[in-house]
Protein backbone atom coordinates (compact mmCIF):
# COMPACT_ATOMS: atom_id res chain seq x y z
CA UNK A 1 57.59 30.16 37.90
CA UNK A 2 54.52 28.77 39.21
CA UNK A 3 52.32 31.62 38.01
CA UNK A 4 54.47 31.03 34.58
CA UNK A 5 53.17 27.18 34.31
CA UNK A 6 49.82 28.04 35.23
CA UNK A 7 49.27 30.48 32.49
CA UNK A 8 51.09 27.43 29.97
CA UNK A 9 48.67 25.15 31.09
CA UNK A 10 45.52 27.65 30.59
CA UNK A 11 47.08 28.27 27.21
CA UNK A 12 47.36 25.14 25.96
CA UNK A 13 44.09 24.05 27.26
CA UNK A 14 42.26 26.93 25.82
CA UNK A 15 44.27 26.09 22.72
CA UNK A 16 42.69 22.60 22.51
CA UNK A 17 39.28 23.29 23.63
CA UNK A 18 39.39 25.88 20.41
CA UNK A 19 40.82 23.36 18.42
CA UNK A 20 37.91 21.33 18.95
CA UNK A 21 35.17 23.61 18.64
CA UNK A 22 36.84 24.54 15.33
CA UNK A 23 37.13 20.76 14.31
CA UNK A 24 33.82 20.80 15.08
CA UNK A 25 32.63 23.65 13.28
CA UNK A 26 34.46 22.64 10.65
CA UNK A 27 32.24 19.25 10.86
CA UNK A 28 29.42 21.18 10.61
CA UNK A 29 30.17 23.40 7.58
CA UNK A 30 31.44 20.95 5.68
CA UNK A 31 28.97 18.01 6.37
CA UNK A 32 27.25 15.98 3.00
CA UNK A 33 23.88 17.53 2.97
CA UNK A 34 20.99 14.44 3.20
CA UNK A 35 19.29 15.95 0.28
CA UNK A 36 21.46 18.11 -2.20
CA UNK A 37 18.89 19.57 -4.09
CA UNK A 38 14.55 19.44 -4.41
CA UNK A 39 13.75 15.86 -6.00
CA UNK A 40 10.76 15.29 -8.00
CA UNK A 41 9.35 12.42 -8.98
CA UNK A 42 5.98 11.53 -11.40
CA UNK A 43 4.84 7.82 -11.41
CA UNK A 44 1.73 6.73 -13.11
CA UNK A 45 0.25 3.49 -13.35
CA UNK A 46 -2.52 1.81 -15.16
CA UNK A 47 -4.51 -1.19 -14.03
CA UNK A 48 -7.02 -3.77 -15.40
CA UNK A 49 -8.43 -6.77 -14.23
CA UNK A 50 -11.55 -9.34 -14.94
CA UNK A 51 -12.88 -12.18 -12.87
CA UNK A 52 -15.56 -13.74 -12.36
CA UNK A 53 -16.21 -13.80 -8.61
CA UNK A 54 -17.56 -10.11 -7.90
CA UNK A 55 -17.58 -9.91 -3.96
CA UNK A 56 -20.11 -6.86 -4.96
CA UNK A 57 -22.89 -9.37 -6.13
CA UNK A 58 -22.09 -12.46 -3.70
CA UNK A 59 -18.80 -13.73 -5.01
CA UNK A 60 -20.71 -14.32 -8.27
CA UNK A 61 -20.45 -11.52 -11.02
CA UNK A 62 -18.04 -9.61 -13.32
CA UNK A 63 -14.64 -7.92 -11.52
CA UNK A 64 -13.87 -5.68 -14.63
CA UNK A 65 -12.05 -2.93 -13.19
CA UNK A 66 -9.58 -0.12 -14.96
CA UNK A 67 -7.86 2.34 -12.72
CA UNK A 68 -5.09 4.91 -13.29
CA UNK A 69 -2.90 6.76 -10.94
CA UNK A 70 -1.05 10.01 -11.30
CA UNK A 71 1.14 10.68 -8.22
CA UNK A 72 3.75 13.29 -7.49
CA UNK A 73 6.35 12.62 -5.13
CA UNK A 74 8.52 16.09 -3.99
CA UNK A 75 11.01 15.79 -1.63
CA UNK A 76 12.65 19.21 -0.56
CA UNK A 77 15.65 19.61 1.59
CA UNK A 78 15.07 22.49 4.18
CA UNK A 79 18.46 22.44 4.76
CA UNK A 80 21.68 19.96 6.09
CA UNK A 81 19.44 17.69 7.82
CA UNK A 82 16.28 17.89 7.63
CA UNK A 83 13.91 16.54 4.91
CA UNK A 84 10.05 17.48 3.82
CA UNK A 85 8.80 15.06 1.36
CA UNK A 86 5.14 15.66 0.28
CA UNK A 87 3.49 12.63 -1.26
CA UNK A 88 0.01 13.78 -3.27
CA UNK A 89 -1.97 11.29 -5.48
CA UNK A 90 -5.09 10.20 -7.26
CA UNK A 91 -7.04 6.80 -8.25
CA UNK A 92 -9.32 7.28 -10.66
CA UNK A 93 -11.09 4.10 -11.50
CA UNK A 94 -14.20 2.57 -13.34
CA UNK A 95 -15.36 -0.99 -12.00
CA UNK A 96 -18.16 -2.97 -13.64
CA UNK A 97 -18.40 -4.55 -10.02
CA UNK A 98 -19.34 -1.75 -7.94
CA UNK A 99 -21.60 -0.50 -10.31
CA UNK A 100 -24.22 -2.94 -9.11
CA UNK A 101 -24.23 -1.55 -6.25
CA UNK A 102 -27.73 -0.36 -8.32
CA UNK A 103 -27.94 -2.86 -11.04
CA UNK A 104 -31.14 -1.27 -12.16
CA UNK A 105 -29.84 2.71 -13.29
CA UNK A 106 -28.77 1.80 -16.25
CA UNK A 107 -30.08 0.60 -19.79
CA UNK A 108 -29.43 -2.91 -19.68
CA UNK A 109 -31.46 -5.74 -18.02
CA UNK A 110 -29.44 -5.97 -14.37
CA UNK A 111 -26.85 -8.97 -14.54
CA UNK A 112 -24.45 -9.47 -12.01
CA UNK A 113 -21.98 -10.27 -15.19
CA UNK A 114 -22.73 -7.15 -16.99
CA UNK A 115 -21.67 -3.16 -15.69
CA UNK A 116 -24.35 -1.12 -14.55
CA UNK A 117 -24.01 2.57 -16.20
CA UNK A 118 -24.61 4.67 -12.68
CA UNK A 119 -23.47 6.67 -10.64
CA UNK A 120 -21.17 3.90 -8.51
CA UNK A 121 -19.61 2.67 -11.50
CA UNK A 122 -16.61 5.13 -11.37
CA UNK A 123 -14.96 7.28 -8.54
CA UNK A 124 -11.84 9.05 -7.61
CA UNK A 125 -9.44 8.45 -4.78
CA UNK A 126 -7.29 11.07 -3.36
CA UNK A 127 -4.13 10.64 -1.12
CA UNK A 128 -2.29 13.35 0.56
CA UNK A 129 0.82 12.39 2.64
CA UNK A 130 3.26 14.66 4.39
CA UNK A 131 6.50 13.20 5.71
CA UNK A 132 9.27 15.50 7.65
CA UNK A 133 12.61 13.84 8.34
CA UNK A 134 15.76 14.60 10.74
CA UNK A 135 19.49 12.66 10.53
CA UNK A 136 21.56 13.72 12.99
CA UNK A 137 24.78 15.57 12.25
CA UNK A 138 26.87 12.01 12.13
CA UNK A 139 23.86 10.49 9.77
CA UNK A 140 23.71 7.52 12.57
CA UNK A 141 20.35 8.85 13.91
CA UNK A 142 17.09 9.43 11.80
CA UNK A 143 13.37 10.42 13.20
CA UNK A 144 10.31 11.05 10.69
CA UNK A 145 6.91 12.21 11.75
CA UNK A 146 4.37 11.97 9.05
CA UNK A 147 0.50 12.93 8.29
CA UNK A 148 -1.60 11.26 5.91
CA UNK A 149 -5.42 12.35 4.26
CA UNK A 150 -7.33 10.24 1.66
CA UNK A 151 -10.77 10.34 0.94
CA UNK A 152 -13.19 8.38 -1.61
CA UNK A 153 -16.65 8.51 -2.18
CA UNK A 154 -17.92 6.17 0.74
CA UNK A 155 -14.91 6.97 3.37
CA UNK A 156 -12.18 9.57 4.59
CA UNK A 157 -9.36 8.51 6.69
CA UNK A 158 -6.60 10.44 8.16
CA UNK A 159 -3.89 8.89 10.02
CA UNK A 160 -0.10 10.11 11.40
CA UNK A 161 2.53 8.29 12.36
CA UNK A 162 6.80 8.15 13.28
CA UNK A 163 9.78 6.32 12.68
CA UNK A 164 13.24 6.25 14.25
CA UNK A 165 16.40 4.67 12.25
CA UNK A 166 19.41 3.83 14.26
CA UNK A 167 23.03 3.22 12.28
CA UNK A 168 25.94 1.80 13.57
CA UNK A 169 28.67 -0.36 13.39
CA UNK A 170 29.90 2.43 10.74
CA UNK A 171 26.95 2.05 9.22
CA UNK A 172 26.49 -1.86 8.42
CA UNK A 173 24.17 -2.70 10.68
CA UNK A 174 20.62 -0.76 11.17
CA UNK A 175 17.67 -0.92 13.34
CA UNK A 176 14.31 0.71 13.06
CA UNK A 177 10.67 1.27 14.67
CA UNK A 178 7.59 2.66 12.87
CA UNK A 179 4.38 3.24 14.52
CA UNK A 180 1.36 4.70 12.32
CA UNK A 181 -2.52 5.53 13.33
CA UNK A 182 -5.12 5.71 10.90
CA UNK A 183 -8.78 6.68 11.93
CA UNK A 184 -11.67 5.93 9.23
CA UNK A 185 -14.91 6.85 8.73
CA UNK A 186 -17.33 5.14 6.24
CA UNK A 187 -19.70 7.08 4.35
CA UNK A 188 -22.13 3.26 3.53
CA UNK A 189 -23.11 2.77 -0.09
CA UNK A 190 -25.96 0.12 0.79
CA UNK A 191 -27.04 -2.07 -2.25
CA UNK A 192 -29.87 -0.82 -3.71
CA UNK A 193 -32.30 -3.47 -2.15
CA UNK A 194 -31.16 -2.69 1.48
CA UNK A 195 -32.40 1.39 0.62
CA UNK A 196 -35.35 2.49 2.58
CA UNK A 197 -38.20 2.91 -0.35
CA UNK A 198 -37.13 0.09 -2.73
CA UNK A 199 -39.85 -1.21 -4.61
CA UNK A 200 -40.34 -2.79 -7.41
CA UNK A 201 -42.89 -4.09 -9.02
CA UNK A 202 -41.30 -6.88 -11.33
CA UNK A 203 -39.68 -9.23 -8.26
CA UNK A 204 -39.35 -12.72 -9.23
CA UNK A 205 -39.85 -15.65 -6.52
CA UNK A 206 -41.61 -17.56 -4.21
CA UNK A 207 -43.71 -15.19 -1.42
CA UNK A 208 -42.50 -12.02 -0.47
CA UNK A 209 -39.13 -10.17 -0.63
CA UNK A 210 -37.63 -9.55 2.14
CA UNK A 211 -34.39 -9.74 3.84
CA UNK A 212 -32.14 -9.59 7.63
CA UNK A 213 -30.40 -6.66 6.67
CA UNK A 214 -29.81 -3.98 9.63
CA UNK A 215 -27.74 -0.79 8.92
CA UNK A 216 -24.02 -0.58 10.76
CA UNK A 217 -24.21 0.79 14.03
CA UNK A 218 -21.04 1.92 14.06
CA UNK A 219 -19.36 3.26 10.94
CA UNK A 220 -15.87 4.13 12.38
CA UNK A 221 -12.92 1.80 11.49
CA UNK A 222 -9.10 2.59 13.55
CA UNK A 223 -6.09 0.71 12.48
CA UNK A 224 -2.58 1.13 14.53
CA UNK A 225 0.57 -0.52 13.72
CA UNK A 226 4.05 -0.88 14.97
CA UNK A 227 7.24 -2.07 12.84
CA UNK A 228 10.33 -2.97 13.47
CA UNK A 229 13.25 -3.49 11.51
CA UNK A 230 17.01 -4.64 11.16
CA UNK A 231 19.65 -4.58 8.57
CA UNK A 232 22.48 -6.18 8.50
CA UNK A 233 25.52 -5.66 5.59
CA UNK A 234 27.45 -9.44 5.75
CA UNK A 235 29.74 -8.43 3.25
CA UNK A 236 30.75 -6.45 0.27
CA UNK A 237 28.49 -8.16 -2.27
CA UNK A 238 25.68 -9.61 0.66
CA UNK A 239 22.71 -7.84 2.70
CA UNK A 240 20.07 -9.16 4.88
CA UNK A 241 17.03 -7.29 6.81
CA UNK A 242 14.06 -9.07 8.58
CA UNK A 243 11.04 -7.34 9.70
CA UNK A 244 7.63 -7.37 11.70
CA UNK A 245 4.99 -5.90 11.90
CA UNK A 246 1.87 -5.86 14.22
CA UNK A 247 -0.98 -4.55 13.58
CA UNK A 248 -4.16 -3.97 15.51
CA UNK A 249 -7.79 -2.66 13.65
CA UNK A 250 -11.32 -2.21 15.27
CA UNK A 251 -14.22 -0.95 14.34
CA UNK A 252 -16.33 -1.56 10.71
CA UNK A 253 -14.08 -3.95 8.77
CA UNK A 254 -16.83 -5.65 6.70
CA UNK A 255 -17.53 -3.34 3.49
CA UNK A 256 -21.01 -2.06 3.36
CA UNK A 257 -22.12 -2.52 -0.35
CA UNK A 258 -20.99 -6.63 -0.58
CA UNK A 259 -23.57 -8.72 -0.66
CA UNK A 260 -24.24 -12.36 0.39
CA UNK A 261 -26.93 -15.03 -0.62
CA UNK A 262 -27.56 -17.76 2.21
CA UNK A 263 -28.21 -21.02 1.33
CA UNK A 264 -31.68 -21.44 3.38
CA UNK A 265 -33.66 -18.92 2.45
CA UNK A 266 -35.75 -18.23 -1.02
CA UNK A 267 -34.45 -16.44 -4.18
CA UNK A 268 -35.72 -13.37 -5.62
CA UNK A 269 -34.92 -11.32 -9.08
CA UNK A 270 -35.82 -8.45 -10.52
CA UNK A 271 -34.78 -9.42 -14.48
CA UNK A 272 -31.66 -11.49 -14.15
CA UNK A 273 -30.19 -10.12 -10.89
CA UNK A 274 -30.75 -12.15 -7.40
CA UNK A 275 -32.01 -9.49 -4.61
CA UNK A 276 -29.32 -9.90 -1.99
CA UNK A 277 -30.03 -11.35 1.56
CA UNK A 278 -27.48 -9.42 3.89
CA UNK A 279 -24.51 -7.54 3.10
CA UNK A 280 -20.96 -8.69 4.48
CA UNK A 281 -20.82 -9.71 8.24
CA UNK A 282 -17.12 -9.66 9.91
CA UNK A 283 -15.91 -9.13 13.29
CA UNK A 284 -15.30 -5.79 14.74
CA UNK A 285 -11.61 -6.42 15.94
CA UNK A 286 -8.84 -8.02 14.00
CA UNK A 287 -4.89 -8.82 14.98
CA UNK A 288 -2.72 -8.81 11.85
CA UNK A 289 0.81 -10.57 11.78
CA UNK A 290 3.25 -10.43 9.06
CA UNK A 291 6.92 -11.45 9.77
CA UNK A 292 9.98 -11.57 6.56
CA UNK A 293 12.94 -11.24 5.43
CA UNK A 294 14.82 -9.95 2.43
CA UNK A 295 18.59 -10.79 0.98
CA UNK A 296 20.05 -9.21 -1.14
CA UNK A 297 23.56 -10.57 -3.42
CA UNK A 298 25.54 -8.92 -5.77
CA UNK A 299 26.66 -11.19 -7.96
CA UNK A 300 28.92 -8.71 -9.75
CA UNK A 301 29.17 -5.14 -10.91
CA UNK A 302 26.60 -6.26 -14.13
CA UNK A 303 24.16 -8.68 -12.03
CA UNK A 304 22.48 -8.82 -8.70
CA UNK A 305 19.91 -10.85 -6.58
CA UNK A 306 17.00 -10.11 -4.54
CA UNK A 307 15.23 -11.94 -2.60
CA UNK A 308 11.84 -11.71 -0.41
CA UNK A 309 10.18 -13.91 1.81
CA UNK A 310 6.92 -12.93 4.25
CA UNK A 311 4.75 -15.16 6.52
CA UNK A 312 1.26 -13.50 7.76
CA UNK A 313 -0.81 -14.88 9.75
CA UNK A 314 -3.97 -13.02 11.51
CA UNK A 315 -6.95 -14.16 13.92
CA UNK A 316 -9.54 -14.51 11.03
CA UNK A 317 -7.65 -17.53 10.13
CA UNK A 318 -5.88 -16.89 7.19
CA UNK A 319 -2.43 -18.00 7.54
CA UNK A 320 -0.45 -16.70 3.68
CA UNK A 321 2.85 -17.20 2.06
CA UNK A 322 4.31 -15.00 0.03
CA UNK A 323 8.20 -15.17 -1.95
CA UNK A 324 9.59 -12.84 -5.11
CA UNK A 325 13.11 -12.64 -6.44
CA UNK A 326 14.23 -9.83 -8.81
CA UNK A 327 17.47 -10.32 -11.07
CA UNK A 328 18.57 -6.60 -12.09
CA UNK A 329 21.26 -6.41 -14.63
CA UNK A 330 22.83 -3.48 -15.92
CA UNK A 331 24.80 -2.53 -18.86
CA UNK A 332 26.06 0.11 -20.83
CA UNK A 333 27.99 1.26 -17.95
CA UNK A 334 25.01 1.40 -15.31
CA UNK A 335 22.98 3.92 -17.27
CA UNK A 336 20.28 1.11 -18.12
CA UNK A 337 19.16 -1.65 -15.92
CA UNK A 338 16.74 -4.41 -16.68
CA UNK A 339 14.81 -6.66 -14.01
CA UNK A 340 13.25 -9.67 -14.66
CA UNK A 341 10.75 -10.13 -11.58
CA UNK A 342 8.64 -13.46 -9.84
CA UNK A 343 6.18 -13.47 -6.79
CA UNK A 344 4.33 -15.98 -5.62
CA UNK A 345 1.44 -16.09 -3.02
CA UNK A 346 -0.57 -18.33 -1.46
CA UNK A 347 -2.96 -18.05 1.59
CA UNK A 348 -5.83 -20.19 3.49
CA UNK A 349 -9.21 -19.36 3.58
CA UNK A 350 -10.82 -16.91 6.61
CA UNK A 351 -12.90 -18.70 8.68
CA UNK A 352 -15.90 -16.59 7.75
CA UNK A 353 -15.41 -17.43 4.17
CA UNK A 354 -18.09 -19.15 2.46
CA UNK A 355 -18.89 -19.12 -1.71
CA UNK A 356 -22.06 -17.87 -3.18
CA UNK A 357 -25.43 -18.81 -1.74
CA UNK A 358 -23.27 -21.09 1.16
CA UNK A 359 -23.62 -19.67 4.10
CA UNK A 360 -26.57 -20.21 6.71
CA UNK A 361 -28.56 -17.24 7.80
CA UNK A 362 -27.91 -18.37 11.39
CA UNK A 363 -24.65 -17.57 10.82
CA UNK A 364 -22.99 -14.58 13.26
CA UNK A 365 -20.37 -13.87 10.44
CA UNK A 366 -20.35 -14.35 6.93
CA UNK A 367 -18.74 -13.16 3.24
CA UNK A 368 -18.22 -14.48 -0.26
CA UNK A 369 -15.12 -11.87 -0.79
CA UNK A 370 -12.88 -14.33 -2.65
CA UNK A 371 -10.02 -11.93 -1.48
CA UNK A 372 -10.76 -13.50 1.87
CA UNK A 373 -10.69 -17.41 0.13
CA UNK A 374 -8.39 -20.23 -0.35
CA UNK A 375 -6.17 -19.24 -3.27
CA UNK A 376 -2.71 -19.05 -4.74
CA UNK A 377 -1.28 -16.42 -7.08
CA UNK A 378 1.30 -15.97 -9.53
CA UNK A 379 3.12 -12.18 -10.66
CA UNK A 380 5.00 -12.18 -13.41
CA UNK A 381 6.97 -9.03 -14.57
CA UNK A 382 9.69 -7.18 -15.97
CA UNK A 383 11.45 -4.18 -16.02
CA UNK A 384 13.52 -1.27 -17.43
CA UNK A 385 15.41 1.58 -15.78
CA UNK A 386 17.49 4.28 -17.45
CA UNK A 387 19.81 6.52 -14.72
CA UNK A 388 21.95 9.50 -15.79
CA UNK A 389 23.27 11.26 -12.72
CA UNK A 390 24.40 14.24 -14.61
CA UNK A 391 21.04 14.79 -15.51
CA UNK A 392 21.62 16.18 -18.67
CA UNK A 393 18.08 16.18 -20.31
CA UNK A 394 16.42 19.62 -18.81
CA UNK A 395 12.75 20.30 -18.40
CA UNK A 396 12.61 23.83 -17.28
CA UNK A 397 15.16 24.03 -14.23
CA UNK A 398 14.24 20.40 -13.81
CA UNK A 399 16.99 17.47 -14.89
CA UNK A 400 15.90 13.84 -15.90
CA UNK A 401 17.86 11.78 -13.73
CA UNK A 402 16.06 8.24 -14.11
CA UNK A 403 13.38 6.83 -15.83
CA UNK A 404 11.54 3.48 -14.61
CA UNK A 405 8.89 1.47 -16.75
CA UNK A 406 7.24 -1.89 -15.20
CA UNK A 407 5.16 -4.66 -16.44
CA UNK A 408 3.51 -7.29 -14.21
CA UNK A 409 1.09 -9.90 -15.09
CA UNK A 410 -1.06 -11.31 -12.37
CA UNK A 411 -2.97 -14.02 -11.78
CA UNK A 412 -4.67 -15.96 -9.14
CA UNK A 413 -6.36 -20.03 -8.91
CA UNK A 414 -9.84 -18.03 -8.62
CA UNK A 415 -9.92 -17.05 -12.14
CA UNK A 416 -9.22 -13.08 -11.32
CA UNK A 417 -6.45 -11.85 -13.96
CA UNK A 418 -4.90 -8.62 -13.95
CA UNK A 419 -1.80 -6.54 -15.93
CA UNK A 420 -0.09 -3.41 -14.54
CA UNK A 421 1.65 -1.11 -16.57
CA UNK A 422 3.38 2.01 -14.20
CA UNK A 423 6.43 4.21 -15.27
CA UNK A 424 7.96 6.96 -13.44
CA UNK A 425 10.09 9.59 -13.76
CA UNK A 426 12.73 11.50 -11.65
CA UNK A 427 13.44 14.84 -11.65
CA UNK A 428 16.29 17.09 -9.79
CA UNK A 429 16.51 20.67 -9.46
CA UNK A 430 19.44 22.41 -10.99
């Protein structure tokens, strides 16, 4: 009899511990994949701006610029969990500003308000990202490890990087940490006037040209930052999420090819273009702060609200503002949605700041990048989305499952305006 219970007991208990695995297995099998199927998406974007404060020629000068950007974005599912997305890009631009870089190759007289026609007048950026993501079987638990490679004409930078998501509270409440390296190298495009050899022989001014330039010593630039995140759902029509972020660069963070014009020392031209007396000076270390928030309200199945509000502050001394809301609303039962959008930004001035032909050659640090002035902006835009989950429009084994077209309208208390017109498109693999 006791040999009899024994064996009952062992039964049942072998019973459940199957029972489980199979539950388990079962779990497994039968899990929602993170990624059904390979997702493609195109997004291309064009850009134009003109200003008058070209940090290029001193702060004073045209900022024409035109740029356009094809990127593919192809996330692949490499199976139940685990995620490769590869992110692969270019920036093709042409910018009256940086073509004065030489004012004199081309076949105008050199103006700092008119476009040189050499070689620095256009470029292309490329930008090659890999990202590989893990969710654990439960979907609570994410990790990402990523690698990232752009170069342009005057720098290369590669940088990698990691993120872990945690879920909980059945998946209302989320926290997350980033942390990213990127290591740069500049390749200096010196204004022409800095060169070894320059000569000319029509220089305007009082004496003899000369100037207090000195090539960077070091030509290295690292930046590392560290993000955290957390989510909260309040309720079924309300989300929150606040972030920070700290980040941490060293190394050449003044750009090589911007000039600056002190106020103490004699002009020179050649035609109508001022010789430059130094390029941009700027500390070697800088400590980057930005802290926000985002809510989001859904007003009803038709209409929703979302809101954004970040505070920066860094150890240059610019202390900046910045606040958007976005109203989508949707209609013809969710298949289009359209977005009104508003941001506004304002920031202080850096302490090295100074406008053209201001600053004092005794200075230790000095720029006229207005980018680095007082100023407030304004972004005004709108939107249009079209979604069709079934896909039904086929390009090759490809289905169009959304398309996305923006406008924004920019402008800032400096006089810079800009438009931006991007679309993109999202494909699935049958």
């Amino acid at each position: 009899m006791k040999y009899t219970f024994l064996l009952i007991v062992l039964f049942v208990s072998c019973s459940a511990l199957y029972a489980q695995e199979q539950q388990q297995d079962s779990l497994t099998t039968y899990k929602k994949r993170v990624l059904e199927t390979t997702e493609v998406d195109f997004i291309m974007s064009y850009y134009t701006q003109d200003g008058t404060h070209a940090a290029v020629t001193g702060g004073k000068g045209t900022e024409e610029l035109t740029d356009i950007t094809p990127t593919f974005v192809i996330a692949i599912p490499l199976n139940d969990d685990d995620v490769l997305t590869i992110d692969a890009g270019i920036s093709a631009y042409t910018s009256a500003s940086s073509s004065n870089i030489n004012p004199f190759d081309g076949d105008k007289p050199a103006d700092p308000f008119t476009a040189s026609s050499g070689a620095s007048q256009s470029d292309i950026w490329g930008n090659l990202n890999v990202n590989y993501s893990h969710s654990s079987d439960d979907r609570n638990d994410i990790w990402t490890a990523n690698v990232n490679v752009a170069s342009e004409y005057d720098y290369f930078s590669i940088g990698f990087g990691g993120s872990y998501t945690k879920l909980f509270n059945e998946k209302n409440t989320e926290i997350g940490v980033k942390a990213n390296i990127f290591l740069d190298t500049w390749n200096p495009q010196y204004p022409i006037e800095f060169r070894d050899g320059f000569s000319r022989p029509d220089i305007v001014g009082t004496g003899v040209y000369s100037n207090s330039f000195e090539q960077f010593a070091n030509e290295g630039r690292n930046t590392y930052s560290l993000s955290l995140s957390f989510s909260q759902i309040l309720s079924k029509n309300a989300q929150a999420s606040i972030f920070l972020d700290l980040v941490q660069q060293d190394g050449l963070l003044s750009t090589p090819h911007q000039r600056v014009y002190f106020a103490d020392v004699a002009d020179f031209f050649v035609q109508n273009f001022q010789l430059g007396d130094d390029v941009e000076r700027l500390p070697d270390t800088r400590f980057k702060v930005p802290i926000g928030a985002r809510f989001n309200y859904y007003i009803n199945e038709s209409v929703a609200l979302r809101t954004y509000y970040r505070y920066y502050f860094d150890d240059w001394g610019i202390n900046a503002h910045t606040a958007s809301i976005e109203v989508p609303i949707k209609f013809a039962e969710g298949k289009f949605t359209l977005y009104p959008t508003y941001r506004y930004y304002t920031q202080t001035a850096a302490d090295y700041f100074a406008p053209f032909e201001e600053h004092l050659s005794t200075s230790e640090f000095y720029t006229s990048d207005y980018d680095l002035s007082k100023f407030e902006s304004h972004q005004y835009g709108a939107g249009f989305k079209y979604n069709d989950i079934f896909a039904k429009f086929k390009i090759f084994k490809f289905g169009l499952k959304s398309v996305d077209i923006r406008y924004n309208y920019y402008t800032r208390s400096d006089g810079l305006d800009a438009n931006i017109i991007s679309a993109g498109f999202k494909f699935v693999m049958d």
